[in-house]
Protein backbone atom coordinates (compact mmCIF):
# COMPACT_ATOMS: atom_id res chain seq x y z
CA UNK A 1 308.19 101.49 -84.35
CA UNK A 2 308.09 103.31 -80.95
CA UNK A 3 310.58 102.73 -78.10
CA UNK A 4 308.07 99.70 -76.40
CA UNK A 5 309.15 97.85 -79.68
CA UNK A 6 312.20 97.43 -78.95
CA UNK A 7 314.27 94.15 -79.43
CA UNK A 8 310.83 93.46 -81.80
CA UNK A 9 310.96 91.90 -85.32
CA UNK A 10 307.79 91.96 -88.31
CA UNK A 11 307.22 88.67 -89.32
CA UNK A 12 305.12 87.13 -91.93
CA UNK A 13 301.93 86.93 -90.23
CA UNK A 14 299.37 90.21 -90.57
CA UNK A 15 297.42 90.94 -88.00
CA UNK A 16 293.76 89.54 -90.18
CA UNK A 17 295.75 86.26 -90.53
CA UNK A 18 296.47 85.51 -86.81
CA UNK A 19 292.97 86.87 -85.56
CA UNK A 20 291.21 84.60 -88.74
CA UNK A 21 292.98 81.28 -87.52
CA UNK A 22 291.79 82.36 -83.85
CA UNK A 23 288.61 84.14 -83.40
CA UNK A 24 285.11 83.54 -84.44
CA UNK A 25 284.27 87.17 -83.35
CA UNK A 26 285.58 90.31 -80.60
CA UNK A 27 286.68 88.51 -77.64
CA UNK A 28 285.67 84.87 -79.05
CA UNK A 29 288.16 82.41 -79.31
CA UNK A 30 287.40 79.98 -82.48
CA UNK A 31 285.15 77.02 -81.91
CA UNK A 32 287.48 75.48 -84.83
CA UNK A 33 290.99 76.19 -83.61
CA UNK A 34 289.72 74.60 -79.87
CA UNK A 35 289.16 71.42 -81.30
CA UNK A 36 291.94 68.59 -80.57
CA UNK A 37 291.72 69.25 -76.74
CA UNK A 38 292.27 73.23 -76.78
CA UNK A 39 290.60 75.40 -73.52
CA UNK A 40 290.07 78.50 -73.56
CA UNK A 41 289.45 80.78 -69.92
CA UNK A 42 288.59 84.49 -69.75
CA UNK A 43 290.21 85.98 -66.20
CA UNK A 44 290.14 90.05 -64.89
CA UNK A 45 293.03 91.40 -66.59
CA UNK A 46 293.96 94.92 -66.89
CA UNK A 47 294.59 96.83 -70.26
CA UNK A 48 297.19 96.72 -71.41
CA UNK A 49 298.24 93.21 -69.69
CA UNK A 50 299.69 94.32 -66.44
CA UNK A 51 304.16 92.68 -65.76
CA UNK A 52 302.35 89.87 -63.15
CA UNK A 53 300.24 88.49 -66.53
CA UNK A 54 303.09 89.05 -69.08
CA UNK A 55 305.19 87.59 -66.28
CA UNK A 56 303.25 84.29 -66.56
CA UNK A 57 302.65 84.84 -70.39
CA UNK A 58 306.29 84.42 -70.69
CA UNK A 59 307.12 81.35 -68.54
CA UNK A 60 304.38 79.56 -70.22
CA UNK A 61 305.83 80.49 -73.59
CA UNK A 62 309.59 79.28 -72.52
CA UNK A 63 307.78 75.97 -70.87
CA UNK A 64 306.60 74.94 -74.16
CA UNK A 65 310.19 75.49 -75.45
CA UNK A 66 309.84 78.20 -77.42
CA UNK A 67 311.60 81.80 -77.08
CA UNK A 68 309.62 84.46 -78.97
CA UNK A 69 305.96 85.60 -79.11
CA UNK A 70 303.71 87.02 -81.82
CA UNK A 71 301.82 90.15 -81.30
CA UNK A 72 298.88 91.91 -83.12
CA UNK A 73 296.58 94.32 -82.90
CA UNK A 74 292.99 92.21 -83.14
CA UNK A 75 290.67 95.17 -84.24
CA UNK A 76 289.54 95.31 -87.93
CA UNK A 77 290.81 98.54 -88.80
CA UNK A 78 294.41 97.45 -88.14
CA UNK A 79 293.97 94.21 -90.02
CA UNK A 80 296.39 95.02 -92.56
CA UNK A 81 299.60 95.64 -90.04
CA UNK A 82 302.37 93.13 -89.74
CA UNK A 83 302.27 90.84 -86.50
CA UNK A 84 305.51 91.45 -84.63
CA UNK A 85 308.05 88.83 -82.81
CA UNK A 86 308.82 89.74 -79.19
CA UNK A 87 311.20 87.72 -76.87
CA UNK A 88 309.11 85.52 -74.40
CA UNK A 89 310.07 87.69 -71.08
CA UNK A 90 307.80 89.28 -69.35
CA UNK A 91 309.04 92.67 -69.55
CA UNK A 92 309.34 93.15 -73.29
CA UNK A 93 306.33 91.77 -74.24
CA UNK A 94 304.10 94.08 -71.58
CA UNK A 95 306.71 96.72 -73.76
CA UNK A 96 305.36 95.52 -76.38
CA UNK A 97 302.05 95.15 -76.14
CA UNK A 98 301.76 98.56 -74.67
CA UNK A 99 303.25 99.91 -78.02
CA UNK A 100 300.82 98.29 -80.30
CA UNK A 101 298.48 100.82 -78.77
CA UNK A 102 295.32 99.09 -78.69
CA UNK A 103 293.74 96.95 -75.62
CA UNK A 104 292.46 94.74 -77.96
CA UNK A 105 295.38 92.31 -79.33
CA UNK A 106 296.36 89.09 -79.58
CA UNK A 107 299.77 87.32 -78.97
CA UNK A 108 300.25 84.24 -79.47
CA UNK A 109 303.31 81.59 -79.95
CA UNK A 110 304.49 80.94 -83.40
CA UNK A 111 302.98 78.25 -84.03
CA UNK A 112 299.69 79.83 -83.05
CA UNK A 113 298.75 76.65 -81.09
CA UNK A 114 298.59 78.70 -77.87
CA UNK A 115 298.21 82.11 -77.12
CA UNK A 116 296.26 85.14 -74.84
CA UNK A 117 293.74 87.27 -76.15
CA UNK A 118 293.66 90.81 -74.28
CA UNK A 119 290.71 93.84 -74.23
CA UNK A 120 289.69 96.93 -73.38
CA UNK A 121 286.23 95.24 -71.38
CA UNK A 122 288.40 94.35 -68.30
CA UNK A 123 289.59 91.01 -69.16
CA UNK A 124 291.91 88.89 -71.42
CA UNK A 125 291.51 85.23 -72.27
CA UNK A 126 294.09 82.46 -72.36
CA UNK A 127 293.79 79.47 -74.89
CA UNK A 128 295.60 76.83 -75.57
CA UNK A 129 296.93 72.93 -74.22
CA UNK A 130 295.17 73.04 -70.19
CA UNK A 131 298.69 73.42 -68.79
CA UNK A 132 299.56 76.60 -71.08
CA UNK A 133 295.72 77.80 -70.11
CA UNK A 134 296.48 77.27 -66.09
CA UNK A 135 299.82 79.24 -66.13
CA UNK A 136 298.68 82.21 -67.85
CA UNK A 137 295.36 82.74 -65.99
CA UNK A 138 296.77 82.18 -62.76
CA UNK A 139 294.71 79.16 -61.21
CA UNK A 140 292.77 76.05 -62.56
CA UNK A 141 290.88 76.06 -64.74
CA UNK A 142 287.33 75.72 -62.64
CA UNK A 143 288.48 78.34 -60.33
CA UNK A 144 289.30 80.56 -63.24
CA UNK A 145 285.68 80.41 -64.67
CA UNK A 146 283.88 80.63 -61.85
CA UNK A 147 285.55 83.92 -60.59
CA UNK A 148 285.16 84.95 -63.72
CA UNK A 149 281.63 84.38 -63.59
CA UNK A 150 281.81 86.67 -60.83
CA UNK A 151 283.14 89.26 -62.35
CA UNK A 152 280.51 89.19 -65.39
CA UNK A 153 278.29 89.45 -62.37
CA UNK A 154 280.06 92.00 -60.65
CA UNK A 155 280.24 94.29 -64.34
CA UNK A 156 276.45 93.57 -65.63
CA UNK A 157 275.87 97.07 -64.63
CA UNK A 158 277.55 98.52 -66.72
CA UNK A 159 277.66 96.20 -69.79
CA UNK A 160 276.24 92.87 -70.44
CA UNK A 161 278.84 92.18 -72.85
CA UNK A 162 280.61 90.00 -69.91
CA UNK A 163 277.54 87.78 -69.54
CA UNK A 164 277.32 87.02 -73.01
CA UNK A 165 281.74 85.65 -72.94
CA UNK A 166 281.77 83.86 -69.35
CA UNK A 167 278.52 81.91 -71.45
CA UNK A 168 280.08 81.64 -74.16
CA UNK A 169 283.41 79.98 -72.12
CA UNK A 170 281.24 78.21 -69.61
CA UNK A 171 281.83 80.01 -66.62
CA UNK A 172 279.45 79.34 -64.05
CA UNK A 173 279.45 80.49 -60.14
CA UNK A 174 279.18 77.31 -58.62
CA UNK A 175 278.70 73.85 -58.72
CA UNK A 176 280.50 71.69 -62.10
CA UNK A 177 281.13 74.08 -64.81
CA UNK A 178 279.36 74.37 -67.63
CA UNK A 179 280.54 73.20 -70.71
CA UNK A 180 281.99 75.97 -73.31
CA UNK A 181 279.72 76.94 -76.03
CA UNK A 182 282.25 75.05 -78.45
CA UNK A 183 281.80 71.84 -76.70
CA UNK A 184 277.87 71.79 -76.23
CA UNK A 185 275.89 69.45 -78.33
CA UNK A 186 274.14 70.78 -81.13
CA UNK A 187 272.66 67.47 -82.77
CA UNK A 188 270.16 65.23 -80.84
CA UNK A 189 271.57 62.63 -82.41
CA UNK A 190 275.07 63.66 -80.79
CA UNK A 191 273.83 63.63 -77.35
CA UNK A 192 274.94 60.38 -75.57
CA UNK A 193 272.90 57.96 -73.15
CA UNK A 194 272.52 58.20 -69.46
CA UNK A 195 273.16 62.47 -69.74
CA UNK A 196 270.53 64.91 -68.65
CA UNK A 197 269.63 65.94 -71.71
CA UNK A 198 269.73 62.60 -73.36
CA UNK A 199 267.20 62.06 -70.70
CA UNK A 200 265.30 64.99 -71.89
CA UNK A 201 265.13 63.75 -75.05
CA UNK A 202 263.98 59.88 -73.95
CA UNK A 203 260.96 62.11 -71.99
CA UNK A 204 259.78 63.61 -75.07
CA UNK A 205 260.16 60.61 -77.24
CA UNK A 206 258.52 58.17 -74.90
CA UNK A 207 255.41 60.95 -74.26
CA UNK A 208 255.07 61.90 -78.40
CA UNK A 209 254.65 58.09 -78.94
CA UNK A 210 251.88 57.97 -76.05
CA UNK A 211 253.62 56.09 -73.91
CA UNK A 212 253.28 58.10 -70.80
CA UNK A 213 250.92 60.20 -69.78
CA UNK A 214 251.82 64.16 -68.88
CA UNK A 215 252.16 63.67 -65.43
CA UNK A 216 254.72 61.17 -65.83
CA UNK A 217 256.28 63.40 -68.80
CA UNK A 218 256.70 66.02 -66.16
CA UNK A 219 258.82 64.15 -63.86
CA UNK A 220 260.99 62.61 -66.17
CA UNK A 221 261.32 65.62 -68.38
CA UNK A 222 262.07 68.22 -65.04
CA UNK A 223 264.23 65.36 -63.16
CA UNK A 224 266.73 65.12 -66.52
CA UNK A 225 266.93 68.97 -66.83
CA UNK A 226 268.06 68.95 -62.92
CA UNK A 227 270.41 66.31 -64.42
CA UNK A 228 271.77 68.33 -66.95
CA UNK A 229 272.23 71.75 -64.35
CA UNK A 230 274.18 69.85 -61.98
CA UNK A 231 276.20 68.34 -64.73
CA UNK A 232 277.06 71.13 -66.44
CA UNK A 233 275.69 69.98 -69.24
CA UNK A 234 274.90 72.24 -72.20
CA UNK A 235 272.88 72.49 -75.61
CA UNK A 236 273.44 74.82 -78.46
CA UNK A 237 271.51 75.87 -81.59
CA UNK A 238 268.47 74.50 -82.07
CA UNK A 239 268.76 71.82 -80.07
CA UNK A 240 268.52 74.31 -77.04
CA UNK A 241 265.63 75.89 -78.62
CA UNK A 242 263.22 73.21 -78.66
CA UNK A 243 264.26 71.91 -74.68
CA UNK A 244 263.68 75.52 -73.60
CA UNK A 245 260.06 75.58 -75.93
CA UNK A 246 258.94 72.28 -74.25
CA UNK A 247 259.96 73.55 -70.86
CA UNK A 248 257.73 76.29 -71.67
CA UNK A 249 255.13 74.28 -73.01
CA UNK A 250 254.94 72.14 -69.70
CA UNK A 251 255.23 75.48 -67.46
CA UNK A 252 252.13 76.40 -69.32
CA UNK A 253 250.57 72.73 -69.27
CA UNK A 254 247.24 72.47 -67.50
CA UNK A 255 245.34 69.31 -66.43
CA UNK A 256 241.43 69.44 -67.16
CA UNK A 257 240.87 68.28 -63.83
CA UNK A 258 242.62 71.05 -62.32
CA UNK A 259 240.57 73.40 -60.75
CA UNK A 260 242.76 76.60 -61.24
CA UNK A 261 241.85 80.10 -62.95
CA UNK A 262 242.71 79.62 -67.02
CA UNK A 263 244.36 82.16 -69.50
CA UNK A 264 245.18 82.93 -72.82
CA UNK A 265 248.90 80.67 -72.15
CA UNK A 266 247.64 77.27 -70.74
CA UNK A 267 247.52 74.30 -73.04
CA UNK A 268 245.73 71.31 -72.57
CA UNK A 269 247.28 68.22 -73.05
CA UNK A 270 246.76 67.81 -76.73
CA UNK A 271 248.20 71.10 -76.80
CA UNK A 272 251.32 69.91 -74.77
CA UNK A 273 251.91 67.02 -76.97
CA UNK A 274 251.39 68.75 -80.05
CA UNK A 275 254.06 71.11 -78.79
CA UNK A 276 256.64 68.10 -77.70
CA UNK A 277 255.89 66.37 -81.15
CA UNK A 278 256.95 69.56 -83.37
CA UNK A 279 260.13 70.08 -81.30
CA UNK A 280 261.05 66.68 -81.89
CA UNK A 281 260.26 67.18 -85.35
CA UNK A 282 262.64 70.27 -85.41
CA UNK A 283 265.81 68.60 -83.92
CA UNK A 284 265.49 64.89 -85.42
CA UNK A 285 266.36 66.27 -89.05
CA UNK A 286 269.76 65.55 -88.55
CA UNK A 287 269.50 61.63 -87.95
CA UNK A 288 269.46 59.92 -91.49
């Protein structure tokens, strides 16, 4: 081991073990392993984690009660290497994880019921209890996703790879944040009463069956998906396919006595229902 290893010990754990309990992919923390009340936040970080971020890394650790830290490099090539134990101070593990040589590790506490994912794209992400979450990325929570948003913004220039995590942790710039990937509905029949989408879904329902007309679709339909924006809502899967292919359909919905230039996208309304029926069709499979 080099001289950043120091005071280090190999443990158990290889690195594919720790980064198969945790991720789902790069940068991803595992929809699985969040359950039970987990968070996840991605925050600007340096590579490797600058002493201010190990600094809080390590208080977070000792808050918890514990006293050592597991390290690994999370790349596949280095799957097979042993994770190491590091004291929980802030100065041995930024030792540390500067000696594992890669920007792209994971450390985590031994347990692995908390821990901070770092990478070479300009950011690390903390996951873990809230509290754990907070102390290591430096604010709250909402703060912490929506200047991360930010900075996806700020870095879509030169890779959209940024984007793609602050959606996939449900970082938004302003208003209630969205919900992480891991936490949006997939099922319609998951989706509770009174929510934007469940709104959405109560639109399409109530205009399939004929009992509204398409004006009256339109309203209810465009109202709940304001709803569901200012909520934060979020669907996944297919479910969020067939709301964004009726929001299409309706965009391209046009009334025969409107008096407005056609082409090859409008729909009439048989057209528009016939559209709202097979999406309904797609996302009620699940309910026995």
């Amino acid at each position: 081991m080099g001289d950043g290893y120091r005071g280090a010990v190999v443990i158990g754990y290889v690195a594919e073990e720790m980064t198969a309990r945790l991720l789902a992919a790069p940068h991803l923390i595992s929809p699985d392993w969040l359950k039970g009340g987990r968070d996840a936040v991605p925050f600007a970080a340096a590579s490797p984690i600058p002493p201010v971020v190990a600094g809080r890394l390590a208080a977070a650790v000792r808050t918890r009660g514990e006293r050592l830290v597991l390290g690994c490099p999370a790349v596949r090539w280095r799957s097979t290497e042993k994770a190491v134990a590091v004291q929980a101070e802030g100065a041995r593990i930024h030792a540390a994880m500067q000696a594992i040589g890669t920007p792209e590790a994971l450390i985590a506490v031994p347990d692995l019921s908390a821990a901070l994912l770092t990478t070479g794209a300009g950011f690390a992400v903390a996951a873990g209890p809230r509290q754990f979450v907070e102390a290591v990325a430096g604010s709250d929570v909402r703060r912490a996703r929506s200047s991360f948003a930010e900075f996806a913004l700020a870095a879509l220039g030169l890779s959209a790879r940024s984007l793609a995590v602050a959606a996939y942790y449900g970082c938004a710039l302003s208003g209630r944040p969205w919900r992480p990937t891991w936490l949006a509905w997939c099922r319609a029949v998951d989706v509770p009463y009174g929510s934007g989408i469940g709104g959405q879904l109560a639109a399409m329902r109530q205009f399939a069956e004929g009992w509204i007309g398409a004006d009256e679709f339109a309203r209810m339909f465009r109202g709940a998906r304001g709803q569901e924006i200012a909520a934060g809502e979020r669907a996944a899967g297919p479910l969020s396919g067939a709301l964004d292919a009726v929001g299409w359909a309706l965009d391209g919905y046009v009334a025969a006595d409107e008096e407005l230039p056609s082409t090859a996208a409008d729909i009439d309304l048989a057209g528009l229902r016939q559209a709202v029926s097979a999406a309904l069709a797609e996302i009620t499979q699940d309910i026995g």
